[in-house]
PDB file of N, CA and C in Angstrom:
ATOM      1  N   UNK A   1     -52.526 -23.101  22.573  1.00  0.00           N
ATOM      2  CA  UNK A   1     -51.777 -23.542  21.426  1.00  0.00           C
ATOM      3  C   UNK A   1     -51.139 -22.317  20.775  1.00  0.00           C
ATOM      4  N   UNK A   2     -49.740 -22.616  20.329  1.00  0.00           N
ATOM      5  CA  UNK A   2     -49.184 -21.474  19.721  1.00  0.00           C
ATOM      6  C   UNK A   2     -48.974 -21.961  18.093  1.00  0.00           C
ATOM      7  N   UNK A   3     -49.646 -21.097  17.390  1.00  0.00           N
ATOM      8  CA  UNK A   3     -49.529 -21.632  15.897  1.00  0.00           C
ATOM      9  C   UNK A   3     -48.093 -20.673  15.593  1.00  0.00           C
ATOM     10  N   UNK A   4     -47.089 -21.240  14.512  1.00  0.00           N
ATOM     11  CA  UNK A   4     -46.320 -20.472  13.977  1.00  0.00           C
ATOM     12  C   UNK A   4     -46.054 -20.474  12.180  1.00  0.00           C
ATOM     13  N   UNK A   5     -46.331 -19.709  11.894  1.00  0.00           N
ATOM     14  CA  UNK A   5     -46.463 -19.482  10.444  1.00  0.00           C
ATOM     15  C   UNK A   5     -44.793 -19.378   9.719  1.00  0.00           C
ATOM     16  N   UNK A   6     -44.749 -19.655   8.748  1.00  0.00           N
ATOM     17  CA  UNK A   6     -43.269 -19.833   8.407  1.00  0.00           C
ATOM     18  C   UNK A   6     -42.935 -19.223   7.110  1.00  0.00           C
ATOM     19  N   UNK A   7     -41.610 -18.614   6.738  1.00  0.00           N
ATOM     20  CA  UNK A   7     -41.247 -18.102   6.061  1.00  0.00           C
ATOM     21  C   UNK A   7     -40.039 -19.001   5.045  1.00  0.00           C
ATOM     22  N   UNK A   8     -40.099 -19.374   4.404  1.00  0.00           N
ATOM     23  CA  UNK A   8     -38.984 -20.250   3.848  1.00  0.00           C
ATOM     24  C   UNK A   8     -38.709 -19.607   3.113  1.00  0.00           C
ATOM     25  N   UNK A   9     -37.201 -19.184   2.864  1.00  0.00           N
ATOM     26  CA  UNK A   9     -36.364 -18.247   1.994  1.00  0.00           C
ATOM     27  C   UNK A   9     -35.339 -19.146   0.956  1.00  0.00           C
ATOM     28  N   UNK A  10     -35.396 -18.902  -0.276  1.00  0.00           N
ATOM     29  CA  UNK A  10     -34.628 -19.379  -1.098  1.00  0.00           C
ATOM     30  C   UNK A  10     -34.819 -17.932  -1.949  1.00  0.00           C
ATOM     31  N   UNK A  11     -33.373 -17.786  -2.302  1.00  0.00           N
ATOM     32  CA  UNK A  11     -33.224 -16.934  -3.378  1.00  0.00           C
ATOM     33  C   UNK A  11     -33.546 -15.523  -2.941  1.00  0.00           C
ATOM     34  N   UNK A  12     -33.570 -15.022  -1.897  1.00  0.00           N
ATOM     35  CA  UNK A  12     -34.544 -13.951  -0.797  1.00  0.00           C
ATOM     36  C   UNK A  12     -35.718 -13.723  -1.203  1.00  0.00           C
ATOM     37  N   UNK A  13     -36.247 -15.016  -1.760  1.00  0.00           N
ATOM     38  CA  UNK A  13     -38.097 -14.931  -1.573  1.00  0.00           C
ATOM     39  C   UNK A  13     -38.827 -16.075  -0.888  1.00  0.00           C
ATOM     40  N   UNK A  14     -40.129 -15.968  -0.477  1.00  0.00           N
ATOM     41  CA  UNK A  14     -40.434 -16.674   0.177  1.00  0.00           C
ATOM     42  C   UNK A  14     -41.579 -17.677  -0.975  1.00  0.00           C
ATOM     43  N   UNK A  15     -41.040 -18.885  -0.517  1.00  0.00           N
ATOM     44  CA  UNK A  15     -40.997 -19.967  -1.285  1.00  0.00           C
ATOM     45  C   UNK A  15     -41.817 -21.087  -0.675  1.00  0.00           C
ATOM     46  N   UNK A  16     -42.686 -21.787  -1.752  1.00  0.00           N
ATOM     47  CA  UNK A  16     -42.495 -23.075  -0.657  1.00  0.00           C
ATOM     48  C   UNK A  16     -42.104 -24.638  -2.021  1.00  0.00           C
ATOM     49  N   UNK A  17     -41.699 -25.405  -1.077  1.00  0.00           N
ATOM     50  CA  UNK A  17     -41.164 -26.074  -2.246  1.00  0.00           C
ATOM     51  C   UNK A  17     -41.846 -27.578  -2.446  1.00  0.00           C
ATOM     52  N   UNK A  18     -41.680 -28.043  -3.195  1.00  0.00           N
ATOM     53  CA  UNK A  18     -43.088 -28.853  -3.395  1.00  0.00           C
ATOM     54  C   UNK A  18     -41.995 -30.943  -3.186  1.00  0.00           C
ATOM     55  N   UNK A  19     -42.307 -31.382  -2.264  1.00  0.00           N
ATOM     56  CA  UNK A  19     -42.094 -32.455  -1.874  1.00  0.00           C
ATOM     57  C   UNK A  19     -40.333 -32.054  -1.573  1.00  0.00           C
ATOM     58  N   UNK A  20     -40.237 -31.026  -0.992  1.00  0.00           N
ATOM     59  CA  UNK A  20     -39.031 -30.695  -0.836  1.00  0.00           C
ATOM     60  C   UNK A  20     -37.244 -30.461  -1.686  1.00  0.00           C
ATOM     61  N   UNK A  21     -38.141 -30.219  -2.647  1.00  0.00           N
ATOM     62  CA  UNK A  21     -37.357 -29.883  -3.864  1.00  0.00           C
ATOM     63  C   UNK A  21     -37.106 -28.820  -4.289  1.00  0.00           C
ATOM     64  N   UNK A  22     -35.674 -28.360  -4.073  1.00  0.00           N
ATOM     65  CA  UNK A  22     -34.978 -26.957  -4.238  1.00  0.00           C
ATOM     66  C   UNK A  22     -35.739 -26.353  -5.679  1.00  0.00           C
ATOM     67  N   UNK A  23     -35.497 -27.454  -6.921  1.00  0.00           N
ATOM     68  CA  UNK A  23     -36.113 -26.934  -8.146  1.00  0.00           C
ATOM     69  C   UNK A  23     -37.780 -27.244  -8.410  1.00  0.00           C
ATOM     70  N   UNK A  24     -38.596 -27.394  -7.429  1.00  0.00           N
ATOM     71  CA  UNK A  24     -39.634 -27.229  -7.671  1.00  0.00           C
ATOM     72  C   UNK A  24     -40.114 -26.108  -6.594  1.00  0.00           C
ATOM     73  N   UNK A  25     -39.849 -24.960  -6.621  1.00  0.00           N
ATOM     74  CA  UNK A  25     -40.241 -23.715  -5.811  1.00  0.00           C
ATOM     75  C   UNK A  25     -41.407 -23.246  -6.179  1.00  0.00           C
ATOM     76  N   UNK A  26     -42.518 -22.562  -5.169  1.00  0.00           N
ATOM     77  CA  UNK A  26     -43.394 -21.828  -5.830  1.00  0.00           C
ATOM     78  C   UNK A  26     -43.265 -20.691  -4.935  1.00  0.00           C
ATOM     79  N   UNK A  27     -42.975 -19.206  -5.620  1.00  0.00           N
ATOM     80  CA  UNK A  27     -42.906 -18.019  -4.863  1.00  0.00           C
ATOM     81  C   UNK A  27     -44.353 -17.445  -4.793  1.00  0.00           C
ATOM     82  N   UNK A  28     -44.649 -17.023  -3.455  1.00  0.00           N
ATOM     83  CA  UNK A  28     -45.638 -16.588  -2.673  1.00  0.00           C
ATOM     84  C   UNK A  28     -45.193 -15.282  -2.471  1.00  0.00           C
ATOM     85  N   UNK A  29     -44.458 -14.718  -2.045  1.00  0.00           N
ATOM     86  CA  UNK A  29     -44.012 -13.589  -1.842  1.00  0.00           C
ATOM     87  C   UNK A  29     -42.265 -13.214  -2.498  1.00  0.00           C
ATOM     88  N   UNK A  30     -41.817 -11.708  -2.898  1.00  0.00           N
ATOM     89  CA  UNK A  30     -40.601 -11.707  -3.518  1.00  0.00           C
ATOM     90  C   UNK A  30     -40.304 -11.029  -2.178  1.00  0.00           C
ATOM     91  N   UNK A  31     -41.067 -10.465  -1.460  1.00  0.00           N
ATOM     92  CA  UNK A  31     -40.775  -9.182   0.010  1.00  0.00           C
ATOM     93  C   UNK A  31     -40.907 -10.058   1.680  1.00  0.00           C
ATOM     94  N   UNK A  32     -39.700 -11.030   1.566  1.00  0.00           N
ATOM     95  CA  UNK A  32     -39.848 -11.345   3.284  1.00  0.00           C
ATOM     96  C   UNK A  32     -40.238 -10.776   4.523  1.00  0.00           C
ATOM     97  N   UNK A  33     -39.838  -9.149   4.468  1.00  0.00           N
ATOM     98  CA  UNK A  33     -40.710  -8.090   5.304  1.00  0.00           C
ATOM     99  C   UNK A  33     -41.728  -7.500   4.891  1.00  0.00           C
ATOM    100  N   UNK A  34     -42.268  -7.593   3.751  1.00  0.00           N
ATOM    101  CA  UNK A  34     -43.689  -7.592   3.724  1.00  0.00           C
ATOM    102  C   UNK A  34     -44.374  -8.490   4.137  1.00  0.00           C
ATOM    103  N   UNK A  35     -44.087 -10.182   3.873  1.00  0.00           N
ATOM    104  CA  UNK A  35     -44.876 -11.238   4.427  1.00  0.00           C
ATOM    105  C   UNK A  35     -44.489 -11.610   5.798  1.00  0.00           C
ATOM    106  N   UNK A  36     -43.746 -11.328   6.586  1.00  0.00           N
ATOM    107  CA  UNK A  36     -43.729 -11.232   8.040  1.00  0.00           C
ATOM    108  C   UNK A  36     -44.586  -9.859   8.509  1.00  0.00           C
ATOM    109  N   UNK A  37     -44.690  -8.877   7.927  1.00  0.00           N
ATOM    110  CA  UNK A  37     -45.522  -8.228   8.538  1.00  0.00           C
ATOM    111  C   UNK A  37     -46.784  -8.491   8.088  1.00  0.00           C
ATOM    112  N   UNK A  38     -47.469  -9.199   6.767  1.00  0.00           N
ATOM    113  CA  UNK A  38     -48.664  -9.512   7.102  1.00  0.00           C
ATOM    114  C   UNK A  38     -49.216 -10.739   7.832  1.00  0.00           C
ATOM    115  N   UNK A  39     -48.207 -11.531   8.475  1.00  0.00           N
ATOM    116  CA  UNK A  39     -48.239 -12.588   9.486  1.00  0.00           C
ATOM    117  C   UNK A  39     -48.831 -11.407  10.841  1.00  0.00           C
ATOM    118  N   UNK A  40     -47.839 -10.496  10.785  1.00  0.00           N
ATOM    119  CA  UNK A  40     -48.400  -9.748  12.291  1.00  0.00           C
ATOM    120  C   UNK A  40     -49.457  -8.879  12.096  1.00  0.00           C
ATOM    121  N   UNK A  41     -49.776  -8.570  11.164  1.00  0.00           N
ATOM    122  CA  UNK A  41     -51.130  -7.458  11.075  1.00  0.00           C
ATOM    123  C   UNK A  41     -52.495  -8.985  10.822  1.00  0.00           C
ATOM    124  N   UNK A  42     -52.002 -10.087  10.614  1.00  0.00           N
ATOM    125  CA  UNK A  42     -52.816 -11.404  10.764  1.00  0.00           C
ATOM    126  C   UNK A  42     -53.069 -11.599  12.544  1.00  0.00           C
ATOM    127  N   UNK A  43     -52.361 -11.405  13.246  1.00  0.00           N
ATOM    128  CA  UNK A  43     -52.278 -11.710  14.756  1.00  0.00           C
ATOM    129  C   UNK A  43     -51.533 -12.560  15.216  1.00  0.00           C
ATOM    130  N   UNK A  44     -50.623 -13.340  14.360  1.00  0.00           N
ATOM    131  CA  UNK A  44     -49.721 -14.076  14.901  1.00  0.00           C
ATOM    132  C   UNK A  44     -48.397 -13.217  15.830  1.00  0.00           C
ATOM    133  N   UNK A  45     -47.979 -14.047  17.224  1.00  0.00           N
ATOM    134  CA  UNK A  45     -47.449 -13.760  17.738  1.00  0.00           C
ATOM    135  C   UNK A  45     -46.044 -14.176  17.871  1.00  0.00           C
ATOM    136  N   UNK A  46     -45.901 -15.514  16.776  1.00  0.00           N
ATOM    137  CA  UNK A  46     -44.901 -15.721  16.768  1.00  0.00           C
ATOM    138  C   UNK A  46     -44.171 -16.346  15.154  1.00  0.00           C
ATOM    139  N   UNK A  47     -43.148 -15.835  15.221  1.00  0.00           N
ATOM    140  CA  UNK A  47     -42.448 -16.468  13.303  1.00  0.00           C
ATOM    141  C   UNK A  47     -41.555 -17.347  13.063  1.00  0.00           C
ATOM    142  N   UNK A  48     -41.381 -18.141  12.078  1.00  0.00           N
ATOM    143  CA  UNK A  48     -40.695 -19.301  11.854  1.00  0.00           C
ATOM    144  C   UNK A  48     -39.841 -19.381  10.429  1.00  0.00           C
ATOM    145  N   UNK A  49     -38.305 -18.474  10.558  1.00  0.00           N
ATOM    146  CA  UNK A  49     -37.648 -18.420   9.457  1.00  0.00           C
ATOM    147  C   UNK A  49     -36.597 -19.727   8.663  1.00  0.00           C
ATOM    148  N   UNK A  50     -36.776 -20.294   7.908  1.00  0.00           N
ATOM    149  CA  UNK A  50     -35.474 -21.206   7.717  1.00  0.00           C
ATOM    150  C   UNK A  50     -35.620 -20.281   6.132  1.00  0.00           C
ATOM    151  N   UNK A  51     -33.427 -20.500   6.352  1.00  0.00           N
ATOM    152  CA  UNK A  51     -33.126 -20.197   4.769  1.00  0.00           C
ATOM    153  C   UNK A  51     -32.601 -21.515   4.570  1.00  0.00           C
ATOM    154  N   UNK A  52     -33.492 -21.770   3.169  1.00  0.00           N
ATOM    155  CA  UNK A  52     -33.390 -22.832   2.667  1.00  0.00           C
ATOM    156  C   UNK A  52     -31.988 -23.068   2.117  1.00  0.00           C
ATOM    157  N   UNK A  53     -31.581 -22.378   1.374  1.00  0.00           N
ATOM    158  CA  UNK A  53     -30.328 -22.450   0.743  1.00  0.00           C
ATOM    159  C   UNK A  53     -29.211 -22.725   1.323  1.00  0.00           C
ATOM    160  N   UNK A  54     -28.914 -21.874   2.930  1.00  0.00           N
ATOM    161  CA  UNK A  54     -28.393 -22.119   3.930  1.00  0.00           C
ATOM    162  C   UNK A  54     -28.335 -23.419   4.369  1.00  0.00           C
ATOM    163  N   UNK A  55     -29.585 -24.059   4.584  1.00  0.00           N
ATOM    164  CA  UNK A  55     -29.413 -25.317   5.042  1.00  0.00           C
ATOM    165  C   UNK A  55     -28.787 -26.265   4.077  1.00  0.00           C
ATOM    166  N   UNK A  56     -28.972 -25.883   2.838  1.00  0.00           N
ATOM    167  CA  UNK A  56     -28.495 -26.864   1.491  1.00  0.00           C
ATOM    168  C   UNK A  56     -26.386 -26.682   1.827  1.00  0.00           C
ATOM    169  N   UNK A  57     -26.519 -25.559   2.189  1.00  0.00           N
ATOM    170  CA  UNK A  57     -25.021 -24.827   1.749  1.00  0.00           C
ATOM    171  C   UNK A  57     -23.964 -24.918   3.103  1.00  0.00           C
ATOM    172  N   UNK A  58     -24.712 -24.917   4.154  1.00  0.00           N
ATOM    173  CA  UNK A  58     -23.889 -25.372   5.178  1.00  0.00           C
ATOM    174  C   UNK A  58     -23.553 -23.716   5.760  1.00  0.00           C
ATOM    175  N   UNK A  59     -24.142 -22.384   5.548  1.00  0.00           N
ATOM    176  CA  UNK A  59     -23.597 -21.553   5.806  1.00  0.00           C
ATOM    177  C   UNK A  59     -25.213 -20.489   5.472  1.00  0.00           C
ATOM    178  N   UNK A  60     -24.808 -19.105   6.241  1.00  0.00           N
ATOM    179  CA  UNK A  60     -26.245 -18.519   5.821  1.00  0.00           C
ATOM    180  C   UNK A  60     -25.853 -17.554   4.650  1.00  0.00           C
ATOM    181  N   UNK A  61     -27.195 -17.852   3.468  1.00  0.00           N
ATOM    182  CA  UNK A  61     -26.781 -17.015   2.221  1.00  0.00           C
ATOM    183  C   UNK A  61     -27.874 -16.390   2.409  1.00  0.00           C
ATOM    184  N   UNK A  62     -29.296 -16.195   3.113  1.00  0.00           N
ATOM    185  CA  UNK A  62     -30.048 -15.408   2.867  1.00  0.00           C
ATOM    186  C   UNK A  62     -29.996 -14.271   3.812  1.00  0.00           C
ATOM    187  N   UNK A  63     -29.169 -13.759   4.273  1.00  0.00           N
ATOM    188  CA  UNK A  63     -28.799 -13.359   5.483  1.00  0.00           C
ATOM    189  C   UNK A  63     -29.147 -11.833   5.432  1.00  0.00           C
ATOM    190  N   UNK A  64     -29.200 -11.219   4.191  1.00  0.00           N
ATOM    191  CA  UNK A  64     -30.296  -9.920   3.758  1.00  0.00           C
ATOM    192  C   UNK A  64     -31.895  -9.970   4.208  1.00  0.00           C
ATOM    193  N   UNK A  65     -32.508 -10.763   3.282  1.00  0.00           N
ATOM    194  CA  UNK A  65     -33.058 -11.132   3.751  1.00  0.00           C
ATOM    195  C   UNK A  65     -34.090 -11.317   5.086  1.00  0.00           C
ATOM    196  N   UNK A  66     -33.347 -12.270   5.976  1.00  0.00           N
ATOM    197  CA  UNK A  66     -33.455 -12.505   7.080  1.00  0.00           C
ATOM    198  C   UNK A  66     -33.446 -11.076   8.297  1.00  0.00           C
ATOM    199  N   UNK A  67     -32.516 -10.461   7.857  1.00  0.00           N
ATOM    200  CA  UNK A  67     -31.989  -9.295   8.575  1.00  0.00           C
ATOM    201  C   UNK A  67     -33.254  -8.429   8.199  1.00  0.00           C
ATOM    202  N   UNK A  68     -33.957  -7.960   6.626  1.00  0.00           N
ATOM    203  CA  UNK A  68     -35.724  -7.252   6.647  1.00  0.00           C
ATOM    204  C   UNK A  68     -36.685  -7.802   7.384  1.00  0.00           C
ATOM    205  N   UNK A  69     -36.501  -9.323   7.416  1.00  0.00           N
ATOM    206  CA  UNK A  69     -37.443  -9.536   8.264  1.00  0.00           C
ATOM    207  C   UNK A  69     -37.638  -9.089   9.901  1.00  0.00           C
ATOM    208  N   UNK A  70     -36.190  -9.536  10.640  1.00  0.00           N
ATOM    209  CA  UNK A  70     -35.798  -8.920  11.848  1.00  0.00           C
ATOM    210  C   UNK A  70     -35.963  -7.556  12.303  1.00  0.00           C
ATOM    211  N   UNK A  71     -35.860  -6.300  11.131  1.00  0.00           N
ATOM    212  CA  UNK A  71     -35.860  -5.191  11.634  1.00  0.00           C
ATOM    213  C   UNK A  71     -37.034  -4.537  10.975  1.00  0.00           C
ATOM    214  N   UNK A  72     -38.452  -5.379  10.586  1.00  0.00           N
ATOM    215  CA  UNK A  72     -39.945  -5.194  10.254  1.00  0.00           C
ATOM    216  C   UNK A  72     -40.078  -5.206  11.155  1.00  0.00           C
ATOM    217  N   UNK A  73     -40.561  -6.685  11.879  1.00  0.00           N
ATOM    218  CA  UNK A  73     -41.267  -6.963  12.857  1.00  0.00           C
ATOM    219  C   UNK A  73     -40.657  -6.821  14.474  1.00  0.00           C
ATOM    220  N   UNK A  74     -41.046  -7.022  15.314  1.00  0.00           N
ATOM    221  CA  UNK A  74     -41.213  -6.975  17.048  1.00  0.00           C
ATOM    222  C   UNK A  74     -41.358  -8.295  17.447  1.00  0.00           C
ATOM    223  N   UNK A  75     -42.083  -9.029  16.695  1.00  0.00           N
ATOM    224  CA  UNK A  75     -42.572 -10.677  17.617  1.00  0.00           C
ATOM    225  C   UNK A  75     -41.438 -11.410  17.571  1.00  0.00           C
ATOM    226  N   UNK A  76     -41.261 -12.343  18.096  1.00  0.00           N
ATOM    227  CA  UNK A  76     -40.108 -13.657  18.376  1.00  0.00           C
ATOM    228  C   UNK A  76     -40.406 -14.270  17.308  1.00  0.00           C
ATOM    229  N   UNK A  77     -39.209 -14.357  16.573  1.00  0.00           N
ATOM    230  CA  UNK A  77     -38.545 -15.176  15.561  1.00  0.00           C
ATOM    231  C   UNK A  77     -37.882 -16.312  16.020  1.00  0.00           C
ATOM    232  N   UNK A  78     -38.074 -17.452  15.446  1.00  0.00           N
ATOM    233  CA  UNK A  78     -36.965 -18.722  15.346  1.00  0.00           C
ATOM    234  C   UNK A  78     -36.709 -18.856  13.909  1.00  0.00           C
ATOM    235  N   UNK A  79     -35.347 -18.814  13.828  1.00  0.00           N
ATOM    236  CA  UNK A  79     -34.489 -18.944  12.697  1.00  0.00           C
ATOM    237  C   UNK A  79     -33.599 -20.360  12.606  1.00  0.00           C
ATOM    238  N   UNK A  80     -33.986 -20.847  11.085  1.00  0.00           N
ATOM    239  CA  UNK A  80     -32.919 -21.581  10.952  1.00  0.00           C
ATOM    240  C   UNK A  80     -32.451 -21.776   9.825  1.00  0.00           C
ATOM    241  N   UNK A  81     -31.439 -22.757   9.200  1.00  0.00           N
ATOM    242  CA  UNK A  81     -30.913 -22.769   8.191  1.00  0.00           C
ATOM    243  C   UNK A  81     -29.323 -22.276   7.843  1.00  0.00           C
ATOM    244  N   UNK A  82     -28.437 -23.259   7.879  1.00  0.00           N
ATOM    245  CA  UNK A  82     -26.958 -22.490   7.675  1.00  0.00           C
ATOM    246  C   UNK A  82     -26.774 -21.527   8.550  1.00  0.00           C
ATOM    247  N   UNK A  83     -26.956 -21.865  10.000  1.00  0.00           N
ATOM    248  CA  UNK A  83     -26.382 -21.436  11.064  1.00  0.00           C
ATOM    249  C   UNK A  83     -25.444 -22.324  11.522  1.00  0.00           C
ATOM    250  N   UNK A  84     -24.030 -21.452  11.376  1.00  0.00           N
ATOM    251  CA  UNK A  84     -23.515 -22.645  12.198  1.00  0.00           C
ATOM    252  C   UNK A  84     -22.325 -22.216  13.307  1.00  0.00           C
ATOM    253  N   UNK A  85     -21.979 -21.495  13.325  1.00  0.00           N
ATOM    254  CA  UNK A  85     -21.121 -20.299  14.225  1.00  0.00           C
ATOM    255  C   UNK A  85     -21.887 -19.689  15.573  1.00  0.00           C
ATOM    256  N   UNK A  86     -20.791 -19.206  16.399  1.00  0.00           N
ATOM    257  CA  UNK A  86     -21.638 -18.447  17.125  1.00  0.00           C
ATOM    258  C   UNK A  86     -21.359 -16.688  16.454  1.00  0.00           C
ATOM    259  N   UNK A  87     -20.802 -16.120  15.408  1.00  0.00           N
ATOM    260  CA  UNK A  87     -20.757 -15.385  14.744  1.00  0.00           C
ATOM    261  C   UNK A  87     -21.540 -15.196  13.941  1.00  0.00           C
ATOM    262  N   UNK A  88     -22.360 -16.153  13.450  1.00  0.00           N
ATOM    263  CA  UNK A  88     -23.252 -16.368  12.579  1.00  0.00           C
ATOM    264  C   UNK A  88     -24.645 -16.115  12.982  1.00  0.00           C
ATOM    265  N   UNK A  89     -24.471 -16.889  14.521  1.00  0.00           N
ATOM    266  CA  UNK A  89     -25.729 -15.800  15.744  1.00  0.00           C
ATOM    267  C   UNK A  89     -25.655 -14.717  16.278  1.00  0.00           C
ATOM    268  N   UNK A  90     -24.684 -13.936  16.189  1.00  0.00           N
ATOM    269  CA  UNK A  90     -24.345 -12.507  16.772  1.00  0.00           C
ATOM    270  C   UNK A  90     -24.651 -11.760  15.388  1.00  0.00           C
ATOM    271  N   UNK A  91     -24.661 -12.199  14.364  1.00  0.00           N
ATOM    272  CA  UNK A  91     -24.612 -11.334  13.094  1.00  0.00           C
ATOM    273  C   UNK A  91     -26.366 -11.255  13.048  1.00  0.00           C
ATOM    274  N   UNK A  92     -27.074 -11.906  13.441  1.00  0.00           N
ATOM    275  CA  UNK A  92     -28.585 -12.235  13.142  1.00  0.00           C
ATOM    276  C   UNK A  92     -28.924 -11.598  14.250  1.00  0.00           C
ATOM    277  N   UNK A  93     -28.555 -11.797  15.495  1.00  0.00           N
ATOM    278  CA  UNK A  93     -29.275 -11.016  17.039  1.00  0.00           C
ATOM    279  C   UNK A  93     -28.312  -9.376  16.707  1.00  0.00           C
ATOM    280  N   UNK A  94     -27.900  -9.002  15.967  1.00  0.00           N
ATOM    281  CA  UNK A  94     -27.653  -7.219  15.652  1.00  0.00           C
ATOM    282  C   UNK A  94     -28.828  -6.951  15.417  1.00  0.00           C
ATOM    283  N   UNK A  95     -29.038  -7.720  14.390  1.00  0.00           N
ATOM    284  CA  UNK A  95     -30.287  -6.881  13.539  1.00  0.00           C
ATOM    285  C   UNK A  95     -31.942  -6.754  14.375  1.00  0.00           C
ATOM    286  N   UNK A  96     -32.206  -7.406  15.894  1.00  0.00           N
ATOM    287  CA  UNK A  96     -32.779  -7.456  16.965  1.00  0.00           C
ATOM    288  C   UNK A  96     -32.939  -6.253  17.686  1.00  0.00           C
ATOM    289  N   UNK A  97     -33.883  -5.329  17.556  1.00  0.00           N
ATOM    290  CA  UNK A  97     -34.095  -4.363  18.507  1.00  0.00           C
ATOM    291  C   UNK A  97     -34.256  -5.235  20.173  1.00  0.00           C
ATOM    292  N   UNK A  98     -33.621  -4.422  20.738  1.00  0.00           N
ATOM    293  CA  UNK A  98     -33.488  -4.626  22.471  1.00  0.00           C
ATOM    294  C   UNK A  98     -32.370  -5.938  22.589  1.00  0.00           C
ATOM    295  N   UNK A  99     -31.912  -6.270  21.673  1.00  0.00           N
ATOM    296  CA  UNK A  99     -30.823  -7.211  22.022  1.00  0.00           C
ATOM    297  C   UNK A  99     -29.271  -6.885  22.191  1.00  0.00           C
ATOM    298  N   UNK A 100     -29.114  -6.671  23.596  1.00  0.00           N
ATOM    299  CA  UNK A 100     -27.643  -6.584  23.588  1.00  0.00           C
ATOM    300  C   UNK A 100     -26.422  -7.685  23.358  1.00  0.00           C
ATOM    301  N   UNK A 101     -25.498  -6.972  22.642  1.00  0.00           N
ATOM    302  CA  UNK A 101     -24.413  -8.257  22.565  1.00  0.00           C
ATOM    303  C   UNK A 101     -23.264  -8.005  23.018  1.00  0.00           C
TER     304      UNK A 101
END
């Protein structure tokens, strides 16, 4: 079994939101690459990003963000949220050590 722990970004903090409500947020962390790296100093091998806002907005706004988390950690990320380009995936696989584009 592969467990994956998740990062939900609103506002570039990690959030979780309570019956799925943008205005009922509770922040857990203000440092997305701090809490992806204590996912990996936890032993997880794998991470699970959605920007929330992105998905609300049709486009990626946490994209700072997203990009600390990418160039913390080493493990495989799945990202989602206001992706919708393939520019929009080349801008996210830069920030990927060993990924050529």
């Amino acid at each position: 079994m592969i467990l994956y722990p998740a990062i939900d970004l609103k506002d570039g903090q990690c959030v979780r939101l309570l019956h799925g409500d943008m205005e009922k947020a509770t922040v857990f962390n203000t440092s997305p690459a701090d809490q992806a790296q204590r996912f990996v100093k936890d032993g997880f091998s794998w991470l699970h990003v959605v920007d929330l806002n992105g998905a609300i907005e049709g486009k990626s706004v946490n994209t700072a963000a997203v990009e600390t988390i990418l160039e913390s950690i080493s493990i495989p990320v799945q990202l989602g949220g206001g992706i919708r380009t393939l520019e929009d995936c080349a801008r996210h696989l830069a920030h990927v050590d060993g990924v050529m584009l």
